[in-house]
PDB file of N, CA and C in Angstrom:
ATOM      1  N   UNK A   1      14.404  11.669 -19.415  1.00  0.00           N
ATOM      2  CA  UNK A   1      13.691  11.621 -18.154  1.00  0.00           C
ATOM      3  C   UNK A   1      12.594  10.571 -18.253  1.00  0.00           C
ATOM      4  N   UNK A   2      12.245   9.709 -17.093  1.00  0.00           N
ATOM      5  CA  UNK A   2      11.444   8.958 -16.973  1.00  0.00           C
ATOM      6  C   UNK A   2      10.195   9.818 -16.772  1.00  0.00           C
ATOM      7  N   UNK A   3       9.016   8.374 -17.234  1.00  0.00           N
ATOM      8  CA  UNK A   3       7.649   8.928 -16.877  1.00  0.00           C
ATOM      9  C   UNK A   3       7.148   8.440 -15.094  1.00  0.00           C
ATOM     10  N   UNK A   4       6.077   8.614 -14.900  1.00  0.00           N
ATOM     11  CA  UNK A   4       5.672   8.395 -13.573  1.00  0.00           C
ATOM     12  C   UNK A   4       4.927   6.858 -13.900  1.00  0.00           C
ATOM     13  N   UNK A   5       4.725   6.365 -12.292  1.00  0.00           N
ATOM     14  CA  UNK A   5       4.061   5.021 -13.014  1.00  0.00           C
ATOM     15  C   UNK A   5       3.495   4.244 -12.063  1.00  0.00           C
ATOM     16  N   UNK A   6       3.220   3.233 -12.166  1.00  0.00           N
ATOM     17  CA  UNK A   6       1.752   2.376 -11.323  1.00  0.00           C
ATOM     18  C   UNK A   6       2.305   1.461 -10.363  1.00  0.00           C
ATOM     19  N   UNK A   7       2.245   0.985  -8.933  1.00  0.00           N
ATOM     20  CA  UNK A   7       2.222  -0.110  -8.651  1.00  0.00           C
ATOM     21  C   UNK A   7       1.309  -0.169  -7.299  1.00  0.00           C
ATOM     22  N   UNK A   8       1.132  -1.094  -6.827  1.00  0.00           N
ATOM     23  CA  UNK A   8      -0.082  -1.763  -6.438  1.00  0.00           C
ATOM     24  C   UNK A   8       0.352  -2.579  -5.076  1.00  0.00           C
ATOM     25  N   UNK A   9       0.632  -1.565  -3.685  1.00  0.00           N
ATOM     26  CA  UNK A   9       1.086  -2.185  -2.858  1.00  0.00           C
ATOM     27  C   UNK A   9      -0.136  -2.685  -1.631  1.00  0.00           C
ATOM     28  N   UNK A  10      -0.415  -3.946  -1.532  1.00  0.00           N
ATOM     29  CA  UNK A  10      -1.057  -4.458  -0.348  1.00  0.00           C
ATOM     30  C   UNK A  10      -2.640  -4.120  -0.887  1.00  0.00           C
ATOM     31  N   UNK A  11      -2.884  -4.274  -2.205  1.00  0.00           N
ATOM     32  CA  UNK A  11      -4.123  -3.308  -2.965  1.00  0.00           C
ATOM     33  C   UNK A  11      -4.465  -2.043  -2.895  1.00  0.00           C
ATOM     34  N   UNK A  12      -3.431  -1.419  -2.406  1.00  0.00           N
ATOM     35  CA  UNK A  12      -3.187  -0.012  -2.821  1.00  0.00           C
ATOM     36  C   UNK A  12      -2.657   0.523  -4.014  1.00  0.00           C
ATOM     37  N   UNK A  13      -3.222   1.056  -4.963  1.00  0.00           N
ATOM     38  CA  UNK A  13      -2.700   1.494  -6.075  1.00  0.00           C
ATOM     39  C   UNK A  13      -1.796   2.844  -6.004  1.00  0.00           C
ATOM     40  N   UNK A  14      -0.546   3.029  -6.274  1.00  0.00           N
ATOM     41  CA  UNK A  14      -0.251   4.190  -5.902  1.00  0.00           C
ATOM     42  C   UNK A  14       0.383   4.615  -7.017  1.00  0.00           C
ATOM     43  N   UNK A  15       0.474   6.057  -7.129  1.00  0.00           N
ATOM     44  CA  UNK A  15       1.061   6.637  -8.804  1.00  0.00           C
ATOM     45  C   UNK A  15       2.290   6.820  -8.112  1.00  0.00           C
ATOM     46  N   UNK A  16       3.497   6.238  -8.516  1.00  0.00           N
ATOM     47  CA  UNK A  16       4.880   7.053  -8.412  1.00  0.00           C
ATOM     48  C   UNK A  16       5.243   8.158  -9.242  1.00  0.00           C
ATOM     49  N   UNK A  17       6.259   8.700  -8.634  1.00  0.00           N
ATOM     50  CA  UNK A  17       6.620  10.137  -9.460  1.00  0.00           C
ATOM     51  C   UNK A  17       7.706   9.663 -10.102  1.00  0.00           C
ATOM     52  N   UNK A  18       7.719  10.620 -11.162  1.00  0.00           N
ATOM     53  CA  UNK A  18       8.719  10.164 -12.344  1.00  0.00           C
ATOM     54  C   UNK A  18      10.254  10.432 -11.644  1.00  0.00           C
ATOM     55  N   UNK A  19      10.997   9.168 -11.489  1.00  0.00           N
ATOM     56  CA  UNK A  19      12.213   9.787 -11.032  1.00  0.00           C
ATOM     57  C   UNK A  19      13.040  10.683 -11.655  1.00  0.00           C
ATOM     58  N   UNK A  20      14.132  11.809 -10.859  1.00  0.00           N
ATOM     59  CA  UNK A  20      14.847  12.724 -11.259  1.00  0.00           C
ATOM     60  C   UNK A  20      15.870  12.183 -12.246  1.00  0.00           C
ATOM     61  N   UNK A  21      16.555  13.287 -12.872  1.00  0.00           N
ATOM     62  CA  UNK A  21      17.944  12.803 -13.565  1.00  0.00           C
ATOM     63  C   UNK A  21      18.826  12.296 -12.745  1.00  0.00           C
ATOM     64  N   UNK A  22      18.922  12.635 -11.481  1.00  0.00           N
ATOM     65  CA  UNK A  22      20.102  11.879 -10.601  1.00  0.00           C
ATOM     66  C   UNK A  22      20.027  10.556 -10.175  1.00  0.00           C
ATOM     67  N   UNK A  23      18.761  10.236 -10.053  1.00  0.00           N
ATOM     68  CA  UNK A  23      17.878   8.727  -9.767  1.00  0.00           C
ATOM     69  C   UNK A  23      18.086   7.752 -10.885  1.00  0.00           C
ATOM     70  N   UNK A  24      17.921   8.548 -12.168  1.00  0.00           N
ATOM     71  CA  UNK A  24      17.943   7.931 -13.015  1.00  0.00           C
ATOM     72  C   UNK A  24      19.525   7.139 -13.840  1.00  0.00           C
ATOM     73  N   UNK A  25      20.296   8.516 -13.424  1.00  0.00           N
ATOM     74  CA  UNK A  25      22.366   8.312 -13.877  1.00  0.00           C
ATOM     75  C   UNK A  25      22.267   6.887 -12.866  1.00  0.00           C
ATOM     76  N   UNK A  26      21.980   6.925 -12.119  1.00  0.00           N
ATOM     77  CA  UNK A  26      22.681   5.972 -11.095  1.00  0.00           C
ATOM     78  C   UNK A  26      21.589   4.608 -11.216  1.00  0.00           C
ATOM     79  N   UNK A  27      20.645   4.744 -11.872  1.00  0.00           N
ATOM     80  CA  UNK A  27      20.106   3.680 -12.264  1.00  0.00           C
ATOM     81  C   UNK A  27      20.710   2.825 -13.359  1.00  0.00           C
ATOM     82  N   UNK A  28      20.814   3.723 -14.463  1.00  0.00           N
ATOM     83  CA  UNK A  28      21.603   3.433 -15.867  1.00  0.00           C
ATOM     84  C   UNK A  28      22.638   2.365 -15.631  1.00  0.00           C
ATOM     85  N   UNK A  29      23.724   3.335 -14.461  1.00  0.00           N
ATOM     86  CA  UNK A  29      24.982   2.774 -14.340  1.00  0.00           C
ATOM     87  C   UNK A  29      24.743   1.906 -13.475  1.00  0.00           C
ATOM     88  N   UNK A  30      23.674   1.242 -12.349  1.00  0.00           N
ATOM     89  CA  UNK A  30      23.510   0.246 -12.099  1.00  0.00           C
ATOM     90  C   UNK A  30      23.322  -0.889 -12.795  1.00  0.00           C
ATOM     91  N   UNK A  31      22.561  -0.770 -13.857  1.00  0.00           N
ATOM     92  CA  UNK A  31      22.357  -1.614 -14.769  1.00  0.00           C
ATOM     93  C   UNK A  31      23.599  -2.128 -15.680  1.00  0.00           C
ATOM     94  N   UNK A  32      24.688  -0.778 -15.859  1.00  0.00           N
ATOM     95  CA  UNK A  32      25.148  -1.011 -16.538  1.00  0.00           C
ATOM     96  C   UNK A  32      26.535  -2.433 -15.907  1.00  0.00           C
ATOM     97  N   UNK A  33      27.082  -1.670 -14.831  1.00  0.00           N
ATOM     98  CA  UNK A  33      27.769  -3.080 -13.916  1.00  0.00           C
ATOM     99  C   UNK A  33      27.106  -4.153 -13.898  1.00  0.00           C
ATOM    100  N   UNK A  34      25.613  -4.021 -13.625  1.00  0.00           N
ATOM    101  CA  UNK A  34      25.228  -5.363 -13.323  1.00  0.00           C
ATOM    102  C   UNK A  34      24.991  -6.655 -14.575  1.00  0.00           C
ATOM    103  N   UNK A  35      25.022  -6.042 -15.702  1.00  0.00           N
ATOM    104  CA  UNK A  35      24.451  -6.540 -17.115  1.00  0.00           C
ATOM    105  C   UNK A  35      25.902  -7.082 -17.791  1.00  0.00           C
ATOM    106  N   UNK A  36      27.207  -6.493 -16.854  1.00  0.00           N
ATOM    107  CA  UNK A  36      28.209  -6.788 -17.605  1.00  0.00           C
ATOM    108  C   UNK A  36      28.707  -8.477 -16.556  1.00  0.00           C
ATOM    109  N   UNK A  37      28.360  -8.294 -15.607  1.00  0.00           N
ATOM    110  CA  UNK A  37      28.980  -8.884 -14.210  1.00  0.00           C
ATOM    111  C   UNK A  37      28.009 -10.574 -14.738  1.00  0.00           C
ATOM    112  N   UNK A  38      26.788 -10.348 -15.099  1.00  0.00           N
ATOM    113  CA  UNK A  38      25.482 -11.502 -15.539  1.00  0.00           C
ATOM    114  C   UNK A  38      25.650 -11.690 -17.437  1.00  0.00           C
ATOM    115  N   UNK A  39      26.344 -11.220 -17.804  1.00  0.00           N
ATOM    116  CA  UNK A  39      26.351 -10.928 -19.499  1.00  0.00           C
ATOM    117  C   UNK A  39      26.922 -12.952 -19.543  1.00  0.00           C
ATOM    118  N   UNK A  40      27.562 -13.860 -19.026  1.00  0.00           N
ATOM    119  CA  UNK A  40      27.879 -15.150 -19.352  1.00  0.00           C
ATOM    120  C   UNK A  40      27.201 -15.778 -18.727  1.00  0.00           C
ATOM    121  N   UNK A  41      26.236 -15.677 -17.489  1.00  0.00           N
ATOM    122  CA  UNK A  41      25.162 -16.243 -16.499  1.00  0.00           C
ATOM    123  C   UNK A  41      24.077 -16.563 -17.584  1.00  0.00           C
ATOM    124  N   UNK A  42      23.765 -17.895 -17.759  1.00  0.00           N
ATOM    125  CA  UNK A  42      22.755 -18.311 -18.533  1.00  0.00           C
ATOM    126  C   UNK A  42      21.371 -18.019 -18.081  1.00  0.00           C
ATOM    127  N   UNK A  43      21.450 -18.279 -16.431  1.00  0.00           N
ATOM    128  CA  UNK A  43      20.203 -18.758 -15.820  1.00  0.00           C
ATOM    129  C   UNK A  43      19.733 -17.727 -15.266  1.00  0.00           C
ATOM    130  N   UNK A  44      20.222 -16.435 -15.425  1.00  0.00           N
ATOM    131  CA  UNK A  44      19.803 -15.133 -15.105  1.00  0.00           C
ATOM    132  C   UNK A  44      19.311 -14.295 -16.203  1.00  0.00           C
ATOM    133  N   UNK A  45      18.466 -13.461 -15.375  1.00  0.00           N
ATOM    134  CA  UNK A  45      18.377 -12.425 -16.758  1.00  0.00           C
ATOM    135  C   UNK A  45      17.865 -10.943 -15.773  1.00  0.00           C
ATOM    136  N   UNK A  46      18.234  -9.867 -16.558  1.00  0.00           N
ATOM    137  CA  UNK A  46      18.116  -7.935 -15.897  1.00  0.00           C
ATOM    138  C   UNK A  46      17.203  -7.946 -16.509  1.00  0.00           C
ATOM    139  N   UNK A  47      15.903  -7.706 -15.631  1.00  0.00           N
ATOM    140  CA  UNK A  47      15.254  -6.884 -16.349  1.00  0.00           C
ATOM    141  C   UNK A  47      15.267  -5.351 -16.327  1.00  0.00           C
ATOM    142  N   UNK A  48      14.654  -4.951 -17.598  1.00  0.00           N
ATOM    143  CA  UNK A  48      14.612  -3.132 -18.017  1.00  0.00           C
ATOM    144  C   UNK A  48      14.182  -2.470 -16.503  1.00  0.00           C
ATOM    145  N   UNK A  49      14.913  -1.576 -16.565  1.00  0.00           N
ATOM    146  CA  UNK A  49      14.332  -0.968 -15.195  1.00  0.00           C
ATOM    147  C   UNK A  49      13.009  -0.415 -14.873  1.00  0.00           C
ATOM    148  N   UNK A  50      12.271  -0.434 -13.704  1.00  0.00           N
ATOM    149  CA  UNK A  50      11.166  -0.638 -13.471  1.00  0.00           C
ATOM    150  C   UNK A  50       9.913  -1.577 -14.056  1.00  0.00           C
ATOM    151  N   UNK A  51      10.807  -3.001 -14.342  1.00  0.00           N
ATOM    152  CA  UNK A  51       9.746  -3.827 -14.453  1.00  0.00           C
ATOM    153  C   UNK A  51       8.920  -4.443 -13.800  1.00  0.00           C
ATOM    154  N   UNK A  52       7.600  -4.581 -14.101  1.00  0.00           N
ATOM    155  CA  UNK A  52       6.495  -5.164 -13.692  1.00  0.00           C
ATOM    156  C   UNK A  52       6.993  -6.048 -12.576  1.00  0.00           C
ATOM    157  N   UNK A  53       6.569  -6.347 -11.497  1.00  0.00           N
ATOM    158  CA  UNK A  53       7.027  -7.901 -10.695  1.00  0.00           C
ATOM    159  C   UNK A  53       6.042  -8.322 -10.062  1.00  0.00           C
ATOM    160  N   UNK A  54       4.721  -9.065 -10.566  1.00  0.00           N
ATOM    161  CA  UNK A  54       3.721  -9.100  -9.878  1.00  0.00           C
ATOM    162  C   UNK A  54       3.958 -10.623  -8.659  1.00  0.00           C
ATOM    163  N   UNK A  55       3.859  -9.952  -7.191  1.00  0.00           N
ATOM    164  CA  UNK A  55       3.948 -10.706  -6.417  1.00  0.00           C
ATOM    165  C   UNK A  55       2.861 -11.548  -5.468  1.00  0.00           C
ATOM    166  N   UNK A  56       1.639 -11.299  -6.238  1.00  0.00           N
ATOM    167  CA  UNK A  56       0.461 -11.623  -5.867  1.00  0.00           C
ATOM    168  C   UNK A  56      -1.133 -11.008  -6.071  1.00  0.00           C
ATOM    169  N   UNK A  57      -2.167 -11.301  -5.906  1.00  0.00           N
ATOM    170  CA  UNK A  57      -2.954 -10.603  -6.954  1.00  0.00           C
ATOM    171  C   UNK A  57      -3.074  -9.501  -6.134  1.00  0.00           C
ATOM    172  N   UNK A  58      -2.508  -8.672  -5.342  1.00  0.00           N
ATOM    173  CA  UNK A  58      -2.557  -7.168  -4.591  1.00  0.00           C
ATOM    174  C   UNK A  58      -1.356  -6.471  -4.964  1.00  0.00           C
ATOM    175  N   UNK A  59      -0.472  -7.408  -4.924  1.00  0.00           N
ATOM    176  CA  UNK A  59       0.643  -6.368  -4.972  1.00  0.00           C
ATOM    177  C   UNK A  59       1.899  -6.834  -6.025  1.00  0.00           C
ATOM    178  N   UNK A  60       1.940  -5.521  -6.917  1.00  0.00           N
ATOM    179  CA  UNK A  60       2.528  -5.491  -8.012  1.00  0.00           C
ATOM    180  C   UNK A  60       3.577  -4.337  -8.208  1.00  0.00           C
ATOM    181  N   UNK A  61       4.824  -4.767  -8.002  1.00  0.00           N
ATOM    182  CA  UNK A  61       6.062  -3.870  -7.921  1.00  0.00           C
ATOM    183  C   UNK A  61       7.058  -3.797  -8.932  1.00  0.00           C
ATOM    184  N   UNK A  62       7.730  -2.464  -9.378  1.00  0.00           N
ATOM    185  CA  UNK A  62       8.562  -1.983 -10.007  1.00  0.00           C
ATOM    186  C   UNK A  62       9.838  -1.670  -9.712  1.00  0.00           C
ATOM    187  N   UNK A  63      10.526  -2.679  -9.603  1.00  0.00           N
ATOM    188  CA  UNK A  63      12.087  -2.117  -8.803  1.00  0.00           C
ATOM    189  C   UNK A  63      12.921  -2.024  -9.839  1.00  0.00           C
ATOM    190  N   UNK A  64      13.449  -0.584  -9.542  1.00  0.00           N
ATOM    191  CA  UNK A  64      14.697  -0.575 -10.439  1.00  0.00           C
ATOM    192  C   UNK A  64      15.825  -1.344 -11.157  1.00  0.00           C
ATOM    193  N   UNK A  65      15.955  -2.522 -10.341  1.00  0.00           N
ATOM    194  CA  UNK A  65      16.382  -3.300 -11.155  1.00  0.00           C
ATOM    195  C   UNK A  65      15.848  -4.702 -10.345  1.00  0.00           C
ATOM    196  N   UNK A  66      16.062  -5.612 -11.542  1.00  0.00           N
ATOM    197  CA  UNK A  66      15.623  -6.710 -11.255  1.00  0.00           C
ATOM    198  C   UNK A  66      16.129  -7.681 -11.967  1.00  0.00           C
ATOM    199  N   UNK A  67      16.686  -9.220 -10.869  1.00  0.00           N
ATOM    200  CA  UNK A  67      17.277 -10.247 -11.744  1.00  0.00           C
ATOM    201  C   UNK A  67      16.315 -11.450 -11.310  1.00  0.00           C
ATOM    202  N   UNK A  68      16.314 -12.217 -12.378  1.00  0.00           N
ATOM    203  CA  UNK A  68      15.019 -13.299 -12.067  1.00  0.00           C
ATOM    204  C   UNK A  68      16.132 -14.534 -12.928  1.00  0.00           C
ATOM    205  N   UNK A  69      15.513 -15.759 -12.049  1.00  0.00           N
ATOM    206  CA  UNK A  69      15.838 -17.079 -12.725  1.00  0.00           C
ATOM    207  C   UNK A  69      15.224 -17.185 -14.002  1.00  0.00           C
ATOM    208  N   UNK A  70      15.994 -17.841 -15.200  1.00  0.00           N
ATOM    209  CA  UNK A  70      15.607 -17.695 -16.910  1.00  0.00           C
ATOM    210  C   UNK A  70      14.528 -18.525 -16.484  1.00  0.00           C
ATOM    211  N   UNK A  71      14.316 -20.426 -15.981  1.00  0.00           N
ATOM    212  CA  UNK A  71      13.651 -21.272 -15.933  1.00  0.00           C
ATOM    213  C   UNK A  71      12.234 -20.625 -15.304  1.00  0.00           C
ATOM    214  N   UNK A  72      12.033 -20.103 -13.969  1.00  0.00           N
ATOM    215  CA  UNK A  72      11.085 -19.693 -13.500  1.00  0.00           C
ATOM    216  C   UNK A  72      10.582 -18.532 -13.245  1.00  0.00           C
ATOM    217  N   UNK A  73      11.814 -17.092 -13.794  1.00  0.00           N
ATOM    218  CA  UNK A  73      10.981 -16.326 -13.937  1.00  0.00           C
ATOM    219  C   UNK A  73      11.204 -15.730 -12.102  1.00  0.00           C
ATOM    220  N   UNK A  74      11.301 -15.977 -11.390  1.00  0.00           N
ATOM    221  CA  UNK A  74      11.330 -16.002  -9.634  1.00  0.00           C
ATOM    222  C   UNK A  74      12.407 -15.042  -9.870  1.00  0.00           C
ATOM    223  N   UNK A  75      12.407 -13.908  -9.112  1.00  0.00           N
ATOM    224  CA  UNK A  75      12.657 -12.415  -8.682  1.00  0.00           C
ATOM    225  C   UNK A  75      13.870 -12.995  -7.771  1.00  0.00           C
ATOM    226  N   UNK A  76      15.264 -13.089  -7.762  1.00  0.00           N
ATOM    227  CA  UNK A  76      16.368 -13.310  -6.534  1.00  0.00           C
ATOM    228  C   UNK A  76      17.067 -12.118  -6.325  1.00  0.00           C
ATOM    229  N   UNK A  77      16.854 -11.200  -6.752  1.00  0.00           N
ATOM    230  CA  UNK A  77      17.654  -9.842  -6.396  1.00  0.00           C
ATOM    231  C   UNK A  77      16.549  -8.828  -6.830  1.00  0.00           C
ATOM    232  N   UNK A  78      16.482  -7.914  -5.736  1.00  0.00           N
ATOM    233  CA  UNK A  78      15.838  -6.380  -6.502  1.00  0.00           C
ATOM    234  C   UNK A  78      16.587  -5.281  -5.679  1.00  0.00           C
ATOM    235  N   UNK A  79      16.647  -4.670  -6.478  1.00  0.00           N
ATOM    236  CA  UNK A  79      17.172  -3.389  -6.058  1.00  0.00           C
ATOM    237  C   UNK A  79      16.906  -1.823  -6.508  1.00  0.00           C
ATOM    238  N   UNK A  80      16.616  -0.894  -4.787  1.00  0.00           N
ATOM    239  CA  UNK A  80      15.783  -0.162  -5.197  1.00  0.00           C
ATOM    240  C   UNK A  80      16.587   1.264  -4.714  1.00  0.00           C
ATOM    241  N   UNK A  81      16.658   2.120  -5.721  1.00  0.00           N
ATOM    242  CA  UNK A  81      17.364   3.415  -5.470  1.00  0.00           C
ATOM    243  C   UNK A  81      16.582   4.619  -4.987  1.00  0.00           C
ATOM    244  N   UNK A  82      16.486   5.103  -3.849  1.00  0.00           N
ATOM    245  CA  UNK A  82      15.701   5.706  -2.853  1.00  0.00           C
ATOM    246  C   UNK A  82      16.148   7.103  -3.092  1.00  0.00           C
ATOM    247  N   UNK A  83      14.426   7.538  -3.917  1.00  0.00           N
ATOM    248  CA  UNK A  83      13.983   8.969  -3.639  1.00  0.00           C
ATOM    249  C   UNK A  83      13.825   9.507  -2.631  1.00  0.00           C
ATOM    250  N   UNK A  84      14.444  10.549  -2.048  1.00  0.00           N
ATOM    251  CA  UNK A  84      14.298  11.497  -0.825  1.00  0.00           C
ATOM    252  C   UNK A  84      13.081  11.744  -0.795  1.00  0.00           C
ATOM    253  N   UNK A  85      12.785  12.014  -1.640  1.00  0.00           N
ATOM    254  CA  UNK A  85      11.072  12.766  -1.290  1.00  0.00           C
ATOM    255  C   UNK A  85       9.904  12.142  -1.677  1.00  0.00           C
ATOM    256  N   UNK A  86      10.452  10.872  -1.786  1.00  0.00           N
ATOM    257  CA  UNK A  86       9.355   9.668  -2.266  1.00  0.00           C
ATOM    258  C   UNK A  86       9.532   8.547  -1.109  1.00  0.00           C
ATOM    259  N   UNK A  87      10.291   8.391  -0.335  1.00  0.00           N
ATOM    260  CA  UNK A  87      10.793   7.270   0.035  1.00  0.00           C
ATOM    261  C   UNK A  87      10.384   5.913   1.087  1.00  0.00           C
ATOM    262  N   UNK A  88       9.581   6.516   1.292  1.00  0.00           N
ATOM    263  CA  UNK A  88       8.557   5.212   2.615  1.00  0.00           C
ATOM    264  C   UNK A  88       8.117   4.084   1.769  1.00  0.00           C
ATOM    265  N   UNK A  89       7.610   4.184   0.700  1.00  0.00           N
ATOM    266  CA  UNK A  89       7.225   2.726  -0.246  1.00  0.00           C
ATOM    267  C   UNK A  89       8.400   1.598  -0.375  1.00  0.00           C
ATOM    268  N   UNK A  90       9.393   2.839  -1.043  1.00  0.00           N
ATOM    269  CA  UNK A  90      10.645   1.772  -1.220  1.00  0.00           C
ATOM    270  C   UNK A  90      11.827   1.183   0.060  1.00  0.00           C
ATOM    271  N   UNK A  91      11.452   2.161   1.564  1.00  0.00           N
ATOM    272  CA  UNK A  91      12.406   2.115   2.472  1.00  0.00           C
ATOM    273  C   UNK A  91      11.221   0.841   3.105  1.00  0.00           C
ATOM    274  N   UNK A  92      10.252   0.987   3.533  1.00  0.00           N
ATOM    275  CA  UNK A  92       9.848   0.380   4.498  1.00  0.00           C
ATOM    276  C   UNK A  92       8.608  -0.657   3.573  1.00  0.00           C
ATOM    277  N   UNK A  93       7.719  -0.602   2.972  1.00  0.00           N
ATOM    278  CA  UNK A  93       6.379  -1.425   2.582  1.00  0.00           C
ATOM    279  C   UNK A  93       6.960  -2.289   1.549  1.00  0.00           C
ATOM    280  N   UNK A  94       8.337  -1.869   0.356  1.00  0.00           N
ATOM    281  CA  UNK A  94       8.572  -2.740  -0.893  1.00  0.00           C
ATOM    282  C   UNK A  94       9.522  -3.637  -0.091  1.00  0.00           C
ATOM    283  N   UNK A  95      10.080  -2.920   0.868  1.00  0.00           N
ATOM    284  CA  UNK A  95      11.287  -4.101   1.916  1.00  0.00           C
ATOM    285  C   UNK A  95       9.934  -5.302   2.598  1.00  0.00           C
ATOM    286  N   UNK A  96       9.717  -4.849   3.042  1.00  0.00           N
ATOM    287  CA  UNK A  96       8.305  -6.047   3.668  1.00  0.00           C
ATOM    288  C   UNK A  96       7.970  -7.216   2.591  1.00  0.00           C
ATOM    289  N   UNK A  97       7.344  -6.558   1.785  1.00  0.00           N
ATOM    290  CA  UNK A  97       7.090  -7.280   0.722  1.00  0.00           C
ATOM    291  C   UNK A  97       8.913  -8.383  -0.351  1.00  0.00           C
ATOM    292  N   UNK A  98       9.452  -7.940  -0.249  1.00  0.00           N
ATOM    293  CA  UNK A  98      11.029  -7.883  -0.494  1.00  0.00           C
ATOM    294  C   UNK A  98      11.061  -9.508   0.268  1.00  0.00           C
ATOM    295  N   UNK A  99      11.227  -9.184   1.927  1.00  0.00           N
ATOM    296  CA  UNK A  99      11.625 -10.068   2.868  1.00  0.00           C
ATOM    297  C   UNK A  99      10.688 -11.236   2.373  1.00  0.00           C
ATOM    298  N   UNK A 100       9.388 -11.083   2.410  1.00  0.00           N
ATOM    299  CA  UNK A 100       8.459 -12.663   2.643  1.00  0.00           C
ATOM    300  C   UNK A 100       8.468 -13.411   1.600  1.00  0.00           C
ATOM    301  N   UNK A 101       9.241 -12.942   0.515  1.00  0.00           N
ATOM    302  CA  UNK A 101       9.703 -13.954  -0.604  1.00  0.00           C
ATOM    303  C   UNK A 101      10.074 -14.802  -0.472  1.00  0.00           C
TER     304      UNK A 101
END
């Protein structure tokens, strides 16, 4: 089981809750397709799930998964697996933030 953890939307600091075991199977196995599908892609790289993605000095996000260019480091895919009982950060404020990239 995961722990709970930090991110920092619009300078809002907010504690997330540790996601469930079901959040988490389907995270795994996200990773796991996606790591096999990018495993010969040079210029990509997965990061560990819920890594850091700081998108400006307010707001600093954790998406379940994440693929970034090797050269710059620049975030081109995130993807975020939606807690029922958590879910307005990741449905509506991390999409906002998501889009103006």
């Amino acid at each position: 089981m995961s722990a709970p953890y930090m991110e920092t939307l619009e300078g809002t600091r907010l504690l997330r809750t540790a996601p469930g075991a079901r959040h988490e199977l389907i995270c795994r196995r996200l990773h796991e397709l996606v790591r096999a599908s990018v495993a010969d892609i040079h210029t990509t790289l997965l990061l560990a799930p819920r890594a850091e993605m700081h998108f400006s000095p307010h707001t600093t996000l954790c998406p379940d998964l994440s693929l970034v260019t090797v050269a710059t480091g620049k975030l081109w895919l995130a993807a975020e697996i939606v807690n029922s009982e958590d879910h307005r950060p990741d449905t509506f404020v991390k999409k906002q933030v998501y889009e103006s990239l």
